[in-house]
Protein backbone atom coordinates (compact mmCIF):
# COMPACT_ATOMS: atom_id res chain seq x y z
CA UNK A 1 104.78 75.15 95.40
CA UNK A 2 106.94 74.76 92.64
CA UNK A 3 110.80 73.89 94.02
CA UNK A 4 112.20 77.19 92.42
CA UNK A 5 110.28 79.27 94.30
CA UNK A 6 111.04 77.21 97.44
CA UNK A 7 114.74 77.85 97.14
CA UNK A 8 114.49 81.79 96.54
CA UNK A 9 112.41 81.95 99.79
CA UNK A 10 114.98 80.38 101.47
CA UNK A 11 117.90 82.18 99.67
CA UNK A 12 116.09 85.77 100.26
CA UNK A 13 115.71 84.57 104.24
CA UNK A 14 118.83 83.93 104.37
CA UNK A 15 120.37 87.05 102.25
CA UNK A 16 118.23 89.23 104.70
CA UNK A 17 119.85 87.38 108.10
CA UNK A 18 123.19 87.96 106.82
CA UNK A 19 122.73 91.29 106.08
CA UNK A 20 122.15 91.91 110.04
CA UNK A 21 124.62 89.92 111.03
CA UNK A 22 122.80 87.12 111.82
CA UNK A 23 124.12 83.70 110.38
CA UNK A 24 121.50 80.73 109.71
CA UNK A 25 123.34 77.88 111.19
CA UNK A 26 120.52 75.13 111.08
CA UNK A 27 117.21 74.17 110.12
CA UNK A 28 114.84 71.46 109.48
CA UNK A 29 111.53 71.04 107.12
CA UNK A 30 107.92 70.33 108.45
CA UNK A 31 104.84 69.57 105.83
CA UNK A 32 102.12 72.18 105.86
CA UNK A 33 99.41 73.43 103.76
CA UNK A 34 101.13 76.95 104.25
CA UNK A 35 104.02 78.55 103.20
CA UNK A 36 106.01 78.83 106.46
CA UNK A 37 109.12 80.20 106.22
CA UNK A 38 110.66 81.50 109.63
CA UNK A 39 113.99 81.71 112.29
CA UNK A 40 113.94 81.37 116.14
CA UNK A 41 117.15 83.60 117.41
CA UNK A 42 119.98 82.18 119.85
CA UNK A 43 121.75 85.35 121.02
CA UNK A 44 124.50 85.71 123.67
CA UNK A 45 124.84 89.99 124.81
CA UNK A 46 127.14 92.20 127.60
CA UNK A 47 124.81 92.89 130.34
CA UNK A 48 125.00 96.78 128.91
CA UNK A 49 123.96 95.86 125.89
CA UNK A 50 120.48 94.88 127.06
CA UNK A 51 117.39 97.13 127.59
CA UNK A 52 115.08 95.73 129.97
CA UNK A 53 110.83 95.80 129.70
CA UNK A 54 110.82 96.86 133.15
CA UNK A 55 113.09 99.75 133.69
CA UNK A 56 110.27 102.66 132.81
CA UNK A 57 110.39 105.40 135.24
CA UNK A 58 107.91 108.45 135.76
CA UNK A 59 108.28 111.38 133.73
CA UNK A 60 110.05 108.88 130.48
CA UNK A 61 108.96 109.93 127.16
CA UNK A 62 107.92 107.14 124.83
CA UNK A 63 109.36 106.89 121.66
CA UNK A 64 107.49 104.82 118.82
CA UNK A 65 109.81 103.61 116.18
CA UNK A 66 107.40 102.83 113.71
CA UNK A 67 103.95 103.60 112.43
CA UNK A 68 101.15 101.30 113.39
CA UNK A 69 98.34 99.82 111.06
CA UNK A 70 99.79 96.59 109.65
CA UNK A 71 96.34 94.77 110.42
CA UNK A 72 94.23 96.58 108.26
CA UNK A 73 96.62 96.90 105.08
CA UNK A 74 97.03 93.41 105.23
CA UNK A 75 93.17 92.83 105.67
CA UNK A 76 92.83 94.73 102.53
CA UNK A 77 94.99 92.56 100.46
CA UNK A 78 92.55 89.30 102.29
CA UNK A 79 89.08 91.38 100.99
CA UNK A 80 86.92 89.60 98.64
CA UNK A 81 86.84 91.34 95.13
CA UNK A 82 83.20 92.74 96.33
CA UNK A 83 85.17 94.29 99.90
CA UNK A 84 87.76 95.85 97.94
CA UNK A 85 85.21 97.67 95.48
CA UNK A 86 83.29 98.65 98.66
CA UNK A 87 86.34 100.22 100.16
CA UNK A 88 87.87 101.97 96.53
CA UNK A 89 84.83 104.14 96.60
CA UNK A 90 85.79 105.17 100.11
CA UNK A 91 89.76 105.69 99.50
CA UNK A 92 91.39 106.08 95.72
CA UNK A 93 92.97 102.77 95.00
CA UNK A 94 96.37 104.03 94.11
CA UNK A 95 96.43 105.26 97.66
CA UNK A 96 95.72 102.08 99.18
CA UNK A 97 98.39 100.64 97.13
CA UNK A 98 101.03 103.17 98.55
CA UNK A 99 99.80 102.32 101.97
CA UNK A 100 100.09 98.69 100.92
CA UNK A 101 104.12 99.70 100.14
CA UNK A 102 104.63 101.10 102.98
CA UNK A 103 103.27 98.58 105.14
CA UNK A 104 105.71 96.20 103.23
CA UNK A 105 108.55 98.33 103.60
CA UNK A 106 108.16 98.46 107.35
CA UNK A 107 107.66 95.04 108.14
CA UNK A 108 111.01 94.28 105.88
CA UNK A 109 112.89 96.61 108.08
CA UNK A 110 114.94 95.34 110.77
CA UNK A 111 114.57 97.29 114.04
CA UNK A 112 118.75 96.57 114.12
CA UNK A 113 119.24 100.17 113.65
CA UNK A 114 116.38 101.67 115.96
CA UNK A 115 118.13 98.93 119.18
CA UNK A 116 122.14 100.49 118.15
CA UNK A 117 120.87 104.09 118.42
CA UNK A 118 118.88 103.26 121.90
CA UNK A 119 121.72 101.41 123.59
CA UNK A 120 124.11 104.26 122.44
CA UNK A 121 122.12 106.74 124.10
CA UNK A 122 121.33 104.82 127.40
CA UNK A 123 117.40 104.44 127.62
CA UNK A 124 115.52 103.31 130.64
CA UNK A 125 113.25 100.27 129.30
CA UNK A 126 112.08 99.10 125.52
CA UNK A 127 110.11 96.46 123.90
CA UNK A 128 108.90 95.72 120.23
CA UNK A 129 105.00 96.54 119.72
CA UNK A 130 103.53 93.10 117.69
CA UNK A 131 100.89 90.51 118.47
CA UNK A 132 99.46 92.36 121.36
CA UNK A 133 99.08 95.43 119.84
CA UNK A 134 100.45 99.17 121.42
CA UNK A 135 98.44 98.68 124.04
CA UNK A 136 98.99 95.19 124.82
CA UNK A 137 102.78 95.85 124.91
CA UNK A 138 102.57 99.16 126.45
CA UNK A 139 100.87 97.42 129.44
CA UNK A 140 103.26 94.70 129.64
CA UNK A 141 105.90 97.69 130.18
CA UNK A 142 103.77 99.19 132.75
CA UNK A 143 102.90 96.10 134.64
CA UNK A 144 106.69 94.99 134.94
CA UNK A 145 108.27 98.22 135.74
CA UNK A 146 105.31 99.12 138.44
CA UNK A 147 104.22 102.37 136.26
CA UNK A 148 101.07 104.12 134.61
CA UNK A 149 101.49 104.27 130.88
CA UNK A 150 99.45 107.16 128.78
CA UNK A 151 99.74 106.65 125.20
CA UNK A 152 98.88 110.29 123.70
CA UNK A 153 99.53 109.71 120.14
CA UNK A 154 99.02 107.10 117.64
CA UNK A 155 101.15 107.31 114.07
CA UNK A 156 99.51 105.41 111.86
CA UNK A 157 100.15 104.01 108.03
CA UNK A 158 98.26 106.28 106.16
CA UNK A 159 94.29 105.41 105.49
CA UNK A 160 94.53 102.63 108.10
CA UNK A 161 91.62 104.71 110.65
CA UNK A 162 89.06 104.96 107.53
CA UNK A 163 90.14 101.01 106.61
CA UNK A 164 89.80 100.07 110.35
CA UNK A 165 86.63 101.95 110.39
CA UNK A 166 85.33 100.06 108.31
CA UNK A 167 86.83 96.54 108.97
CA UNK A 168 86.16 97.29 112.80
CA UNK A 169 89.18 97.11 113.44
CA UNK A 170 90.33 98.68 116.86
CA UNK A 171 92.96 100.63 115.75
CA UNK A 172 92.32 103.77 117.27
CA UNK A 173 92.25 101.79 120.35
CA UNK A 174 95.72 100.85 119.93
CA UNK A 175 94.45 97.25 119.75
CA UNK A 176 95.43 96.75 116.14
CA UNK A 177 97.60 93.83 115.84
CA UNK A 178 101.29 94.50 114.50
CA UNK A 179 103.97 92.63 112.28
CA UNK A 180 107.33 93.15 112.50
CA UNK A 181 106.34 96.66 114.50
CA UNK A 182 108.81 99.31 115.55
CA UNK A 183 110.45 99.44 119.53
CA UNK A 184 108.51 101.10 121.77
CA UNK A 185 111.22 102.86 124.23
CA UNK A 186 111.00 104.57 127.39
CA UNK A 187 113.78 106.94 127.85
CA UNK A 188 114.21 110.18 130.32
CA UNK A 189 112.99 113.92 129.10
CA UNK A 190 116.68 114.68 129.41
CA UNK A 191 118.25 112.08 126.45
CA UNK A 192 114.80 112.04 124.62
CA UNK A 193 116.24 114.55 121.65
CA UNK A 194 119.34 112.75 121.49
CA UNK A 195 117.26 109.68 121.08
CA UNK A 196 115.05 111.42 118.06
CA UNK A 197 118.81 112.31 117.05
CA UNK A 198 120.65 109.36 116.83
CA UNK A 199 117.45 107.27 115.42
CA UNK A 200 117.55 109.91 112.75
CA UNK A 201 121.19 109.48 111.98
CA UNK A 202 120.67 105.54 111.97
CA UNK A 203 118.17 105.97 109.47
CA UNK A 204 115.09 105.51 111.74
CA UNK A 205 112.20 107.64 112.99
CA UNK A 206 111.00 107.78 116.25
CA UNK A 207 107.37 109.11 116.84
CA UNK A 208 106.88 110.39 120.65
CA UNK A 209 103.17 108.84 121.58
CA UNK A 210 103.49 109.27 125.24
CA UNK A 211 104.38 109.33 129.19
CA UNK A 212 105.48 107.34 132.04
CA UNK A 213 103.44 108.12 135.26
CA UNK A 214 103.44 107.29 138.73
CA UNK A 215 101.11 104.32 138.96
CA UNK A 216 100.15 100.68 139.87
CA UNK A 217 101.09 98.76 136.20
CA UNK A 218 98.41 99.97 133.79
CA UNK A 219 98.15 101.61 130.34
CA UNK A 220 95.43 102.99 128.42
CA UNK A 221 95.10 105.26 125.61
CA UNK A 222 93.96 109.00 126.29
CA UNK A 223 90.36 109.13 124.85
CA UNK A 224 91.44 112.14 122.58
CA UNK A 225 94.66 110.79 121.61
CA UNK A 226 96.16 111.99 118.60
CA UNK A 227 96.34 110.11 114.92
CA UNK A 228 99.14 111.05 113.01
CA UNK A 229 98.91 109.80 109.57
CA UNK A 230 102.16 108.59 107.98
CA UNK A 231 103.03 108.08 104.42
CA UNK A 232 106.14 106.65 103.78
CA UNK A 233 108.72 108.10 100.83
């Protein structure tokens, strides 16, 4: 990798840290095959200022703070020239590359914004929906806060359901795999419009996809659960 590109990596890492408020104070180099390029955060918070996993409580609405389907965009972009031919004659190209944006634009947004309007409003329990998946994360929630999770809705990044069809993908079964995903927060019926309120004035969007039950730590995804397809501006 040529050395200029090296240093606007590391310049555009560090341009996007500081514009969070998040100084780079160290680093070091390893040698890899791969372009690597990543942070690990050292944090110190008030007590209020944290939102627990495991505070979810029966009748909570769930709040989704951004659309699921990184996987399959990305697996697009990975296709053979043969795969992606296969899939243009299923979806026009120009709309995968919209989706392909989008996906972009999401994963370069930081959830800062989505975590200042939650702890304003005083939620109950949150997490951020990645590797695992909804569903992975959504039963980590339920597990530690002693609760049944059902996930009603899905929003998804436009196309991704006919691209995970057909990269058998599990989407639908909220099993996709997530980058830089959106929080998934629990919050009471009684603050959840505030919550859709002040995400909206910090220039977020918050998707309700489901309820808190009584129950013994599990989630699962209603087998007619909704897909909401998104397309981002």
């Amino acid at each position: 990798m040529p050395p200029d590109i090296q240093a606007t990596m590391l310049k555009g890492f560090c341009d996007f840290c500081c514009s969070i408020k998040a100084p780079v104070v160290g680093g070091q180099t390893i040698v890899c095959p791969w372009p690597i390029l990543g942070g690990a955060v050292t944090a110190l918070s008030e007590i209020d200022g944290i939102v627990p996993i495991s505070g979810a409580k029966p009748g909570d609405r769930l709040i989704l703070t951004k659309p699921l389907g990184i996987q399959p965009i990305m697996e697009v972009l990975r296709l053979p020239e043969e795969g992606q031919d296969k899939l243009a004659e299923l979806i026009p190209e120009n709309e995968i590359s919209k989706s392909i944006d989008f996906a972009m634009k999401l994963m370069t947004t930081s959830n800062r914004n989505a975590a200042k309007a939650m702890i304003e409003v005083g939620v109950n329990a949150a997490t951020d929906v990645t590797g695992f998946g909804m569903l992975g994360h959504a039963s980590n929630m339920a597990e530690q806060s002693g609760v049944s999770i059902e996930i009603q809705a899905l929003p998804v990044i436009r196309w991704t359901p006919k691209i995970s069809e057909v990269l058998r993908i599990p989407l639908r079964e909220g099993e996709g795999v997530e980058t830089a995903g959106g929080l998934l927060i629990s919050v009471s019926p009684q603050k959840r419009d505030r919550l859709l309120k002040a995400l909206e004035e910090e220039g977020c969007k918050g998707y309700e996809v489901g309820i808190v039950k009584e129950g013994i730590g599990k989630a699962y995804v209603q087998k007619d659960v909704q897909i909401v397809e998104i397309l981002g501006s």
